[in-house]
Protein backbone atom coordinates (compact mmCIF):
# COMPACT_ATOMS: atom_id res chain seq x y z
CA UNK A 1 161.60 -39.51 -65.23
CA UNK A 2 159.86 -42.96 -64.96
CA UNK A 3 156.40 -41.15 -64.83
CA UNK A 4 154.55 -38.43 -66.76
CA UNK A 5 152.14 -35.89 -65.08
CA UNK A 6 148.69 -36.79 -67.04
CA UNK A 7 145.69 -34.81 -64.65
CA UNK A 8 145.09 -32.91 -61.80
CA UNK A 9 141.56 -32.98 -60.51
CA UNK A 10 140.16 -30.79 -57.93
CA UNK A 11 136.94 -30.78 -56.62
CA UNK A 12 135.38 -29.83 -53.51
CA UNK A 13 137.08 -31.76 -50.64
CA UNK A 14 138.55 -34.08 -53.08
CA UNK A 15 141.87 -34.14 -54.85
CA UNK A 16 143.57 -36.64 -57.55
CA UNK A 17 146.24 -36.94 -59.24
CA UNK A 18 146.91 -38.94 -62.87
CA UNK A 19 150.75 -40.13 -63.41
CA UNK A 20 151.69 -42.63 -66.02
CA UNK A 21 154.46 -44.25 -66.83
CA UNK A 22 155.48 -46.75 -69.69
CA UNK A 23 154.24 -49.82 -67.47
CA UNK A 24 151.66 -48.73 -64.76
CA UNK A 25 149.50 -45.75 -64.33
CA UNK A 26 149.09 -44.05 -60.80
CA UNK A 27 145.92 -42.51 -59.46
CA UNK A 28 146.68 -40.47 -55.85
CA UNK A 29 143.32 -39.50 -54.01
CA UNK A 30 142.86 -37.27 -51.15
CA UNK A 31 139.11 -37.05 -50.26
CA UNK A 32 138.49 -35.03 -46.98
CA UNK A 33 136.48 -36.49 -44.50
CA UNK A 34 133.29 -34.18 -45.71
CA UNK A 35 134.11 -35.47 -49.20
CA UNK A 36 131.47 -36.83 -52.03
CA UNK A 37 131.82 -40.51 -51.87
CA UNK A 38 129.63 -40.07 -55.29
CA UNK A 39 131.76 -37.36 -56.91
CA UNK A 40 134.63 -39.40 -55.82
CA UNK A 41 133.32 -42.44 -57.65
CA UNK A 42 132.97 -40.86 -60.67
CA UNK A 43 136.33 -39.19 -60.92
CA UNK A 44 137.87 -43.23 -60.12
CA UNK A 45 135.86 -44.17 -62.99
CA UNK A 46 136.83 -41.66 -65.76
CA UNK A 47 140.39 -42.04 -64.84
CA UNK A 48 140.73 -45.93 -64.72
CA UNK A 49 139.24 -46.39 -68.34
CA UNK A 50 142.76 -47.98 -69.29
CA UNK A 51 142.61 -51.48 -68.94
CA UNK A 52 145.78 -51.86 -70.95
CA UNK A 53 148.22 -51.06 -68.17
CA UNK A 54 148.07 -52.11 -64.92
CA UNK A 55 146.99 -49.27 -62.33
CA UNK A 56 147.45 -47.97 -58.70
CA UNK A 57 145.00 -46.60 -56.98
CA UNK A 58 146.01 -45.06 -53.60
CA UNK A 59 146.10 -42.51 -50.51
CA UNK A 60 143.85 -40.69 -48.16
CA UNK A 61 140.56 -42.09 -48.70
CA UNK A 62 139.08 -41.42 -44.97
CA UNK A 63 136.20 -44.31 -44.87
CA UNK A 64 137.57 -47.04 -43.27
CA UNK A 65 137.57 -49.83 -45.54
CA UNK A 66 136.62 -52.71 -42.91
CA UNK A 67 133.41 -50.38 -41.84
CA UNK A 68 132.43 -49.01 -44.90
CA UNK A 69 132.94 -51.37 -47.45
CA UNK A 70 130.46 -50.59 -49.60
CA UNK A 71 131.20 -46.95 -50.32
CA UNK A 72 130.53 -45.84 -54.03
CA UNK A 73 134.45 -45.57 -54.64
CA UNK A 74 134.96 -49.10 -52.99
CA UNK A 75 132.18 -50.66 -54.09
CA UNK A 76 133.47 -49.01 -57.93
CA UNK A 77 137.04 -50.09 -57.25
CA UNK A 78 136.37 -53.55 -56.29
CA UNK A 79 133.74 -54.58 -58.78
CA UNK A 80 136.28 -53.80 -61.54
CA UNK A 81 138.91 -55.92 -60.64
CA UNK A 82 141.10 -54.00 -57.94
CA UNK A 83 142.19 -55.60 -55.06
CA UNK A 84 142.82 -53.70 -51.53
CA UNK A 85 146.70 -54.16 -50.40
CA UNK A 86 146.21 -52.64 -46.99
CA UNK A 87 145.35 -55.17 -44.48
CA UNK A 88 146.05 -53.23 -41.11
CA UNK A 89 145.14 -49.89 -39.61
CA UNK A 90 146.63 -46.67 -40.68
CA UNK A 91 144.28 -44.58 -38.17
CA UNK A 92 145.35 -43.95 -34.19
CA UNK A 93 141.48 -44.81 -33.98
CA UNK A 94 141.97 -48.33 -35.45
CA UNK A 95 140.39 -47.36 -38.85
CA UNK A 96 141.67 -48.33 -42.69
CA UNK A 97 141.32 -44.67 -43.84
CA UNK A 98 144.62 -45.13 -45.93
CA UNK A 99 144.20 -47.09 -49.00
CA UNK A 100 145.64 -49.43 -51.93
CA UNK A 101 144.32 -50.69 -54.90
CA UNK A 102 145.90 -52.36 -57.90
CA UNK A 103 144.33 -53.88 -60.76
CA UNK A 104 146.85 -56.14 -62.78
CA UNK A 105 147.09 -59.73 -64.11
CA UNK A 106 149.89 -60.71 -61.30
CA UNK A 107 150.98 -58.65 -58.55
CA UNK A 108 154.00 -56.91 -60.11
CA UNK A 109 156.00 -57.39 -56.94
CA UNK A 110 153.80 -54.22 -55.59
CA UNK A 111 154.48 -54.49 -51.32
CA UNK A 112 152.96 -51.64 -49.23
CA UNK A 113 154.07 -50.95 -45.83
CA UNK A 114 152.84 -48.74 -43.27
CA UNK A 115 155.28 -45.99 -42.77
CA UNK A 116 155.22 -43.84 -39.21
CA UNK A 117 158.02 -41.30 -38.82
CA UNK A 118 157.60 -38.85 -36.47
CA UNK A 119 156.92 -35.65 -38.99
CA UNK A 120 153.37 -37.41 -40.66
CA UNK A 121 150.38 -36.48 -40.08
CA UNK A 122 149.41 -36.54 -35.93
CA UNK A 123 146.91 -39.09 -36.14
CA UNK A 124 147.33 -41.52 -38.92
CA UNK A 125 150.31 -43.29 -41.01
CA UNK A 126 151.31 -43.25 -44.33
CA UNK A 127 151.93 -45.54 -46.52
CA UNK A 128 155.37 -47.05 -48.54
CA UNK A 129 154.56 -48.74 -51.95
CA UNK A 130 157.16 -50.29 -53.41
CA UNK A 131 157.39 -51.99 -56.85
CA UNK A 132 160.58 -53.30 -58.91
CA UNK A 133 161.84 -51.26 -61.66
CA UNK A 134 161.03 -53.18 -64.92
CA UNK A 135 161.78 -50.31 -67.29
CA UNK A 136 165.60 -49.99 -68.91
């Protein structure tokens, strides 16, 4: 109840999903590993128009974000005033495949922690974001 569905985008080997909520919009991307960094771009682009709300970017990304920093997508995140969050691995091969962004005037309180149970995926973690409830 804190967040309304806006889009679903699917393209080839590339998924997102739009959720907003009355202070900070959410942007979920799954891009395969033989995913358009380009067509990936582009979608990150349309959907973080609103610059009246801070906004999450996150999830699968898989380009490691200490190899392949310049990317399209986060090269495009970056130079419009996101910031990474993840700072360690979240690959069994030592890569940042697993990612974080949030554009906002302060931090919000966002923390993201790498979460490993034994049921994710066999060879990387996920990720916990956590942010305070600031909505009554």
């Amino acid at each position: 109840h804190k967040f309304k569905h806006v889009q679903d985008i699917k393209d080839e080997k590339i998924q997102l999903s739009n959720l907003s909520g009355n202070q900070l919009d959410i942007i979920m991307v799954y891009k395969a590993p033989a995913g358009n960094d380009s067509v990936l771009a582009r979608h990150l682009e349309n959907l973080t128009t609103n610059r009246n709300k801070p906004t999450i970017v996150c999830g699968d990304f898989n380009m490691c974000f200490i190899d392949n920093r310049k990317n399209k997508s986060t090269s495009f995140l970056l130079h419009s005033g996101f910031k990474q969050l993840v700072h360690e691995a979240t690959h069994i091969g030592g890569g940042h495949i697993d990612h974080v962004y949030l554009r906002s005037e302060n931090s919000l309180g966002v923390t993201v922690e790498l979460y490993s149970p034994y049921f994710t995926a066999k060879d990387h973690d996920a990720l916990c974001i956590s942010f305070p409830d600031t909505e009554e």
